[in-house]
N, C-alpha and C. Protein backbone atom coordinates (compact mmCIF):
# COMPACT_ATOMS: atom_id res chain seq x y z
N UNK A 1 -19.97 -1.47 -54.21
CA UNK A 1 -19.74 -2.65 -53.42
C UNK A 1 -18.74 -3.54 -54.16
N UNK A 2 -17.67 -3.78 -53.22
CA UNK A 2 -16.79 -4.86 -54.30
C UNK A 2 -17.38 -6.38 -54.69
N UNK A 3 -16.50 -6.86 -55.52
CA UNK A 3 -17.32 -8.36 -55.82
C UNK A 3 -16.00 -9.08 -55.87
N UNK A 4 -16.12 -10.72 -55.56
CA UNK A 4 -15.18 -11.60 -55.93
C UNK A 4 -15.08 -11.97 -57.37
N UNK A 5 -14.43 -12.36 -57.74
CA UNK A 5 -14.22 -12.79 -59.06
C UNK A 5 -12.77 -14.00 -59.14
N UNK A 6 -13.36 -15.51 -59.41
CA UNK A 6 -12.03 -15.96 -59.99
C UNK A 6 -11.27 -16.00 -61.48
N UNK A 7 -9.76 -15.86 -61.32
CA UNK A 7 -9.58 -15.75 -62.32
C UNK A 7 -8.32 -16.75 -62.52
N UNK A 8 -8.51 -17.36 -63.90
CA UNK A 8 -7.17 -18.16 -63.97
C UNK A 8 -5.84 -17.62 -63.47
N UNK A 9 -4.78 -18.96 -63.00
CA UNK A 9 -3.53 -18.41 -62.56
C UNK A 9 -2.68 -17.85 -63.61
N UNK A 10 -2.52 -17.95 -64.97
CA UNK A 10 -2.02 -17.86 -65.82
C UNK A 10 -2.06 -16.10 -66.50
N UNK A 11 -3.93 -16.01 -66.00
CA UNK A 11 -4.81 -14.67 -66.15
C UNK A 11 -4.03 -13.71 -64.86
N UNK A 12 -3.83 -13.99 -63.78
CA UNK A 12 -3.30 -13.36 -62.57
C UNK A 12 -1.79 -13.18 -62.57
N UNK A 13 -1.16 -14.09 -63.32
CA UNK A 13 0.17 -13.84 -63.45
C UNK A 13 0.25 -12.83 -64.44
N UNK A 14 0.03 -12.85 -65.27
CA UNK A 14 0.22 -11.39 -66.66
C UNK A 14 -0.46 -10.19 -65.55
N UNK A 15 -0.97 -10.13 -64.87
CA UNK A 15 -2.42 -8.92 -64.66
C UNK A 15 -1.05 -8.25 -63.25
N UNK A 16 -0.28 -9.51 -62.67
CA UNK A 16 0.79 -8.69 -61.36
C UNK A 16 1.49 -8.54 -62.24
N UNK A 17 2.25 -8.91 -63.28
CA UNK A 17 3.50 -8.62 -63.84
C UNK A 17 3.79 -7.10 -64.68
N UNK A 18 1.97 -6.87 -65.50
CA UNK A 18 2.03 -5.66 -65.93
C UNK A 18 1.56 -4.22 -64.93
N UNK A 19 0.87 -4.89 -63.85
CA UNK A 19 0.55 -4.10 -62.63
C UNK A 19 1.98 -3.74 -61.92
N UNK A 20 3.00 -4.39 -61.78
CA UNK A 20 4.17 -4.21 -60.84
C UNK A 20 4.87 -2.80 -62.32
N UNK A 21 5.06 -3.51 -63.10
CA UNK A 21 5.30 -2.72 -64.64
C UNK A 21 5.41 -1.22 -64.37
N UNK A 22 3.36 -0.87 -63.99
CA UNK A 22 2.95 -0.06 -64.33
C UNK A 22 2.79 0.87 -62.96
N UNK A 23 3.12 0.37 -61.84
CA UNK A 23 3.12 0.89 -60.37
C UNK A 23 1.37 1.05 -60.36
N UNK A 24 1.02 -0.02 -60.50
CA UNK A 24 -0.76 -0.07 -60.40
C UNK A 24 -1.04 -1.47 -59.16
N UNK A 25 -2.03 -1.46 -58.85
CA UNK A 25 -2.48 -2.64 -57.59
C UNK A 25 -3.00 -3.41 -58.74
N UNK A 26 -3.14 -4.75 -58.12
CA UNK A 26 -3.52 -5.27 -59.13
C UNK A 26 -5.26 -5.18 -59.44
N UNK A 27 -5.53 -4.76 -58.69
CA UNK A 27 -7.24 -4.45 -58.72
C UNK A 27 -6.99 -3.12 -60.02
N UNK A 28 -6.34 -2.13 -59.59
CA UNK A 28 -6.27 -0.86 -60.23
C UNK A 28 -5.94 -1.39 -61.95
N UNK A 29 -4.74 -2.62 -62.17
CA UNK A 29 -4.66 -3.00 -63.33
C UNK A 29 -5.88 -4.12 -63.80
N UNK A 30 -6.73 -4.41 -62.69
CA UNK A 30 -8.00 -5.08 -64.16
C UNK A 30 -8.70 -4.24 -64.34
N UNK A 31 -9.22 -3.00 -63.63
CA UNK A 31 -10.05 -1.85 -63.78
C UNK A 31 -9.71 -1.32 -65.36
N UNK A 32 -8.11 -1.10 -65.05
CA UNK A 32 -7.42 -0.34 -66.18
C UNK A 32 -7.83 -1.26 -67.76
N UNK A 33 -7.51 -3.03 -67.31
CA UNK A 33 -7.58 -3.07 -68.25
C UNK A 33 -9.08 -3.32 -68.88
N UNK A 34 -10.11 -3.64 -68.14
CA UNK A 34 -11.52 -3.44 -68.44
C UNK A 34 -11.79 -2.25 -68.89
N UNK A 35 -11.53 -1.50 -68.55
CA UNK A 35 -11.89 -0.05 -69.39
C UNK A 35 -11.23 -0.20 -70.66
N UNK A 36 -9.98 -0.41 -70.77
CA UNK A 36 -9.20 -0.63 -71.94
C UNK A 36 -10.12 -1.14 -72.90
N UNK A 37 -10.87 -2.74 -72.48
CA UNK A 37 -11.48 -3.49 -73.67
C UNK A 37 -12.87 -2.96 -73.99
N UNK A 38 -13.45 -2.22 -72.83
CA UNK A 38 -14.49 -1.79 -73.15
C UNK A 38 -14.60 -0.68 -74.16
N UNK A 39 -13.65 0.32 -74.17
CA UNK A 39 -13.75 1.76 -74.73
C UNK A 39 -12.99 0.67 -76.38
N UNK A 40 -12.59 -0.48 -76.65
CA UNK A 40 -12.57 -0.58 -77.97
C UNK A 40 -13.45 -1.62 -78.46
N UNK A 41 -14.27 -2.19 -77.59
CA UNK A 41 -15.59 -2.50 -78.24
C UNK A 41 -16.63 -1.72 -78.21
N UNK A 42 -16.79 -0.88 -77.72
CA UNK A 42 -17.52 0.35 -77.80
C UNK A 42 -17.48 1.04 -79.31
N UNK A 43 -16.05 1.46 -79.24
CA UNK A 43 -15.32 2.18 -80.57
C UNK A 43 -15.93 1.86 -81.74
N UNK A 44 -15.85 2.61 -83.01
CA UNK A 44 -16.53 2.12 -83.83
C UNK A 44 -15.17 1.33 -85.02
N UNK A 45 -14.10 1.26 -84.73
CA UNK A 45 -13.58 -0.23 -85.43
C UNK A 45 -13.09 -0.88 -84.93
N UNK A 46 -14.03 -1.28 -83.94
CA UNK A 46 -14.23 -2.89 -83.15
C UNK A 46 -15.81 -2.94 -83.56
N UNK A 47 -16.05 -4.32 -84.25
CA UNK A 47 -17.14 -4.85 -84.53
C UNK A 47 -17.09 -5.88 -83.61
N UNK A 48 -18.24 -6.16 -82.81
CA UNK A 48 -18.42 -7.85 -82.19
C UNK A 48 -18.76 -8.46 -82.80
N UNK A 49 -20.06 -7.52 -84.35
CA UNK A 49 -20.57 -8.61 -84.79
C UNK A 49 -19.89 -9.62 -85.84
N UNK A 50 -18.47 -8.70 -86.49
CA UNK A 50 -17.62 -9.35 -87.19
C UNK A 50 -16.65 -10.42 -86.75
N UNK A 51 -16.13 -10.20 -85.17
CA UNK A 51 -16.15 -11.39 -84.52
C UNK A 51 -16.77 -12.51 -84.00
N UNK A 52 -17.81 -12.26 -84.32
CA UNK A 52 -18.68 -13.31 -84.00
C UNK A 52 -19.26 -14.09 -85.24
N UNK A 53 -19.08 -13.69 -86.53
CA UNK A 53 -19.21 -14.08 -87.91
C UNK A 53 -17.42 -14.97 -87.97
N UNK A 54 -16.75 -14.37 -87.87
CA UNK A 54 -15.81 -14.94 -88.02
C UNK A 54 -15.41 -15.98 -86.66
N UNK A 55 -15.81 -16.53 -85.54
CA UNK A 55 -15.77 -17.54 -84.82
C UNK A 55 -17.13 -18.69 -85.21
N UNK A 56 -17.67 -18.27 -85.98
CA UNK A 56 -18.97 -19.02 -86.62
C UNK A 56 -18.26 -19.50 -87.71
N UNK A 57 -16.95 -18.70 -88.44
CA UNK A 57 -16.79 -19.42 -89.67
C UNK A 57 -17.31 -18.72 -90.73
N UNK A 58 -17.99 -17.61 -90.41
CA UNK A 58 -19.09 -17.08 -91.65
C UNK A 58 -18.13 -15.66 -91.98
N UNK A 59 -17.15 -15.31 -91.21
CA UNK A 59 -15.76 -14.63 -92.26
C UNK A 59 -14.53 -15.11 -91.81
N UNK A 60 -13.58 -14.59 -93.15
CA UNK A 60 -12.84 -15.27 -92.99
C UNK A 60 -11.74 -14.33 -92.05
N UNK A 61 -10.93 -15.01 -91.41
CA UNK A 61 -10.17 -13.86 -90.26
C UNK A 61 -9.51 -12.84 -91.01
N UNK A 62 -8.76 -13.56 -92.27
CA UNK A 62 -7.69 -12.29 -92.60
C UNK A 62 -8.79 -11.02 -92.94
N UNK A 63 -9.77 -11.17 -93.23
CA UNK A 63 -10.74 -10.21 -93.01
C UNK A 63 -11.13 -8.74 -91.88
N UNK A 64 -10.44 -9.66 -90.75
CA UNK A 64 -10.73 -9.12 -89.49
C UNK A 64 -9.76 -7.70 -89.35
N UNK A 65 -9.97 -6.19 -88.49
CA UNK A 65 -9.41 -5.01 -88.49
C UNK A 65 -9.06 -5.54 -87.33
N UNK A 66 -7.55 -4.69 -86.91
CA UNK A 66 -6.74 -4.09 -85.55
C UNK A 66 -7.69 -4.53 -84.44
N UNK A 67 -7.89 -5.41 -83.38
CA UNK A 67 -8.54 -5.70 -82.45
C UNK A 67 -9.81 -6.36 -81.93
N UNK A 68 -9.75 -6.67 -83.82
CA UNK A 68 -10.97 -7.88 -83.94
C UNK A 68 -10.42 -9.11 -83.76
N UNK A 69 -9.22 -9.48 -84.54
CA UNK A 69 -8.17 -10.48 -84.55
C UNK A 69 -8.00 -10.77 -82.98
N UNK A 70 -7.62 -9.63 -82.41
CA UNK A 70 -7.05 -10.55 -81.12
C UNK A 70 -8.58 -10.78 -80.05
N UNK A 71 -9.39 -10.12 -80.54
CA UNK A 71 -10.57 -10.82 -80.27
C UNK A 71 -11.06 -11.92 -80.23
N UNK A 72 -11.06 -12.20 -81.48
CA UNK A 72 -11.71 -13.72 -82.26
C UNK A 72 -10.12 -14.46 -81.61
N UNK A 73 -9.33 -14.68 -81.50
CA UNK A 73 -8.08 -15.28 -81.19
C UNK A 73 -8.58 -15.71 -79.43
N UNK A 74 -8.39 -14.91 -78.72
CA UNK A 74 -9.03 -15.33 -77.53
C UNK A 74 -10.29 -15.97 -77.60
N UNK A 75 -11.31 -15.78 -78.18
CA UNK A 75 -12.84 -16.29 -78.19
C UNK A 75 -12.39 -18.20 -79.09
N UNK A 76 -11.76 -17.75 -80.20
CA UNK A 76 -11.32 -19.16 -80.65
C UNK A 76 -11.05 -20.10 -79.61
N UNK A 77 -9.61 -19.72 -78.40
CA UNK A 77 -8.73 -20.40 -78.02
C UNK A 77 -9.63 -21.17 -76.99
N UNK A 78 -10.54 -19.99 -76.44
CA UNK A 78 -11.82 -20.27 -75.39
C UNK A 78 -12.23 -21.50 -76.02
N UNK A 79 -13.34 -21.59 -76.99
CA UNK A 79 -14.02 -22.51 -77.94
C UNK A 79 -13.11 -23.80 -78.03
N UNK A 80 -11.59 -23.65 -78.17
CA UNK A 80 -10.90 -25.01 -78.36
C UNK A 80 -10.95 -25.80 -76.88
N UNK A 81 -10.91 -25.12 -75.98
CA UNK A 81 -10.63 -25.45 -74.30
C UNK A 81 -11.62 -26.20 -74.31
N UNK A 82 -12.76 -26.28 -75.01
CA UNK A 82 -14.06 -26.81 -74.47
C UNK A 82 -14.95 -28.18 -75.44
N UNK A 83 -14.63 -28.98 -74.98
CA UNK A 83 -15.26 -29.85 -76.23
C UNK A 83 -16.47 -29.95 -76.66
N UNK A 84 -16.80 -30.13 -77.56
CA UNK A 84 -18.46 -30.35 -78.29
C UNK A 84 -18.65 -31.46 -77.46
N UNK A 85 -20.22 -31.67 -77.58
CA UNK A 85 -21.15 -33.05 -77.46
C UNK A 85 -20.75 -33.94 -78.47
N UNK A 86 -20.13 -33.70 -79.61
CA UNK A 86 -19.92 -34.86 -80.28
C UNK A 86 -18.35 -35.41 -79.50
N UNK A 87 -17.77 -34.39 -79.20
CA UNK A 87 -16.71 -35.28 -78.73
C UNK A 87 -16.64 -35.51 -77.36
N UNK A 88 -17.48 -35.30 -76.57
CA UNK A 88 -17.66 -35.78 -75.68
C UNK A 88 -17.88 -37.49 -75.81
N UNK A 89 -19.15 -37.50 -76.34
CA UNK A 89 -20.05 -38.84 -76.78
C UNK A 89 -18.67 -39.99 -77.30
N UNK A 90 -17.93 -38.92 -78.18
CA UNK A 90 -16.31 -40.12 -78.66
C UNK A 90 -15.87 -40.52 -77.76
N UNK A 91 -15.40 -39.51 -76.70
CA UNK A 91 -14.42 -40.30 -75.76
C UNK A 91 -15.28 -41.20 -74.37
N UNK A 92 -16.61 -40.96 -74.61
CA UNK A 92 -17.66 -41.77 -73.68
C UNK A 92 -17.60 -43.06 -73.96
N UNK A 93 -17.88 -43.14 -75.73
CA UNK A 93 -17.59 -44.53 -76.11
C UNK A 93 -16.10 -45.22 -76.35
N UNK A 94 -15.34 -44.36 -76.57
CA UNK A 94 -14.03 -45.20 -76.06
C UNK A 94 -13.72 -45.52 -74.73
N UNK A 95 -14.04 -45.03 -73.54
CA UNK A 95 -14.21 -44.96 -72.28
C UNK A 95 -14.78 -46.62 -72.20
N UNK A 96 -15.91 -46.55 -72.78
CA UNK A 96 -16.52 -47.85 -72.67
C UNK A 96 -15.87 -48.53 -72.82
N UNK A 97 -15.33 -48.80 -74.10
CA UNK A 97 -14.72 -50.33 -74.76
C UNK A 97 -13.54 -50.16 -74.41
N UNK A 98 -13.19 -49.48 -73.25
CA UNK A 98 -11.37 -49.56 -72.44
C UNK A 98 -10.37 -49.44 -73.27
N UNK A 99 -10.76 -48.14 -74.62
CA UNK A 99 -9.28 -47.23 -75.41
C UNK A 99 -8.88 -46.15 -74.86
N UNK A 100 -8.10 -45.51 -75.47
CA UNK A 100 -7.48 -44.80 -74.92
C UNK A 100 -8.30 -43.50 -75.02
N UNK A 101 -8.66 -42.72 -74.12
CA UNK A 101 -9.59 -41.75 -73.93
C UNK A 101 -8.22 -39.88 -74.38
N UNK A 102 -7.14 -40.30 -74.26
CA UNK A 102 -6.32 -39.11 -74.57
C UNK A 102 -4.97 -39.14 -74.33
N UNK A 103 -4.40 -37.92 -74.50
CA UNK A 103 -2.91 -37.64 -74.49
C UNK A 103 -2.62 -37.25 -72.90
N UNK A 104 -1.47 -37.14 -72.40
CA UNK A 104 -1.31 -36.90 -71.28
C UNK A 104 0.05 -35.80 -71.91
N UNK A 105 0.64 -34.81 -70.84
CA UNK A 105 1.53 -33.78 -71.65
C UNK A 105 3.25 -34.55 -72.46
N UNK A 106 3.44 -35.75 -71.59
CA UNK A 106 3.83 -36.55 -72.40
C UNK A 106 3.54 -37.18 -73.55
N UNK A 107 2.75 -37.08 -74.10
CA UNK A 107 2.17 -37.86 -75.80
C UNK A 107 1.78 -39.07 -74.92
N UNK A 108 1.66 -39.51 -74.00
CA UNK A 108 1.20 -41.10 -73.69
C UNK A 108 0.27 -40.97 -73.96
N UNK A 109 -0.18 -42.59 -74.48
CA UNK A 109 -2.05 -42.36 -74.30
C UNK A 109 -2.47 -42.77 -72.91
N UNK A 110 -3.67 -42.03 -72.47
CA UNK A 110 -4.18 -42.21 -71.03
C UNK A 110 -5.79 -42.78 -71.56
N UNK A 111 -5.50 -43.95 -70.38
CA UNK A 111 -7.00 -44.65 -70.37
C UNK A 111 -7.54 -44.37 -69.24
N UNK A 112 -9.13 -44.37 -69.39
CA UNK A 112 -9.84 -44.37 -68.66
C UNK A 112 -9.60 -44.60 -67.09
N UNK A 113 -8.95 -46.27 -67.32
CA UNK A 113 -9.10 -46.53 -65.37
C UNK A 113 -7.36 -47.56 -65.63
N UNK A 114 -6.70 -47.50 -64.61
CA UNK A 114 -5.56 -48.71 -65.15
C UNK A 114 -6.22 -49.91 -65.30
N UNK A 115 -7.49 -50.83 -64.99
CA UNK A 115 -7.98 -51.77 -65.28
C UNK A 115 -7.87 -51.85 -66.50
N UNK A 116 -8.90 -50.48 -67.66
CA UNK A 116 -8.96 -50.67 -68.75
C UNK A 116 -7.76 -51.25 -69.76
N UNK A 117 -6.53 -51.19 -68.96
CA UNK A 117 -5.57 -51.58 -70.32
C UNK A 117 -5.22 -52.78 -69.72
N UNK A 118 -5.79 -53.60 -68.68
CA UNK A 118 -5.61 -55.01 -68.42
C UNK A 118 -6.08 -56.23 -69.31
């Protein structure tokens, strides 16, 4: 039975570009490449558990073999996308006292509400 699945636009653009590449559909190229990641975490030099020591911090990357790296590299980049509770709670309380809550892709700082910088 098929299933939906969303996937980033960024994720869909690489997945047609190497699908057109490869004269594959693009269904046929995530199949391809799911099997791909599976048969090398499966493999025995792909460790998860060494990627997962090393996104903990508990090794150090240059440590990491052929396909652990770009492992932990994606799982990192994931982890940065997403903020902790502590920094959530930061920009809650700057939110409050009407600072600047962040960058915008211009370096501006962006506040909360345009009131706040009244």
């Amino acid at each position: 039975m098929a299933q939906s699945v969303k996937l980033s636009d960024d994720i869909m653009a690489l997945v047609r570009r190497e699908a057109e590449l490869r004269s594959r559909s693009v269904a046929g190229q995530i199949s391809h490449w799911l099997k791909l990641g599976r048969a090398i975490e499966t493999s025995g030099a792909y460790d998860h558990a060494r990627v997962t020591a090393a996104l903990e911090g508990r090794l150090d990357t240059k440590d990491l073999h052929d396909g652990e790296d770009a492992a932990w590299l994606e799982g990192f980049t994931e982890k940065m996308m997403q903020p902790s509770d502590k920094e959530r709670e930061f920009f809650a309380e700057r939110q409050q006292l009407g600072l600047g809550v962040g960058l915008d892709p211009g370096g501006n700082l962006v506040y909360a509400s345009a009131s706040d910088r009244e």
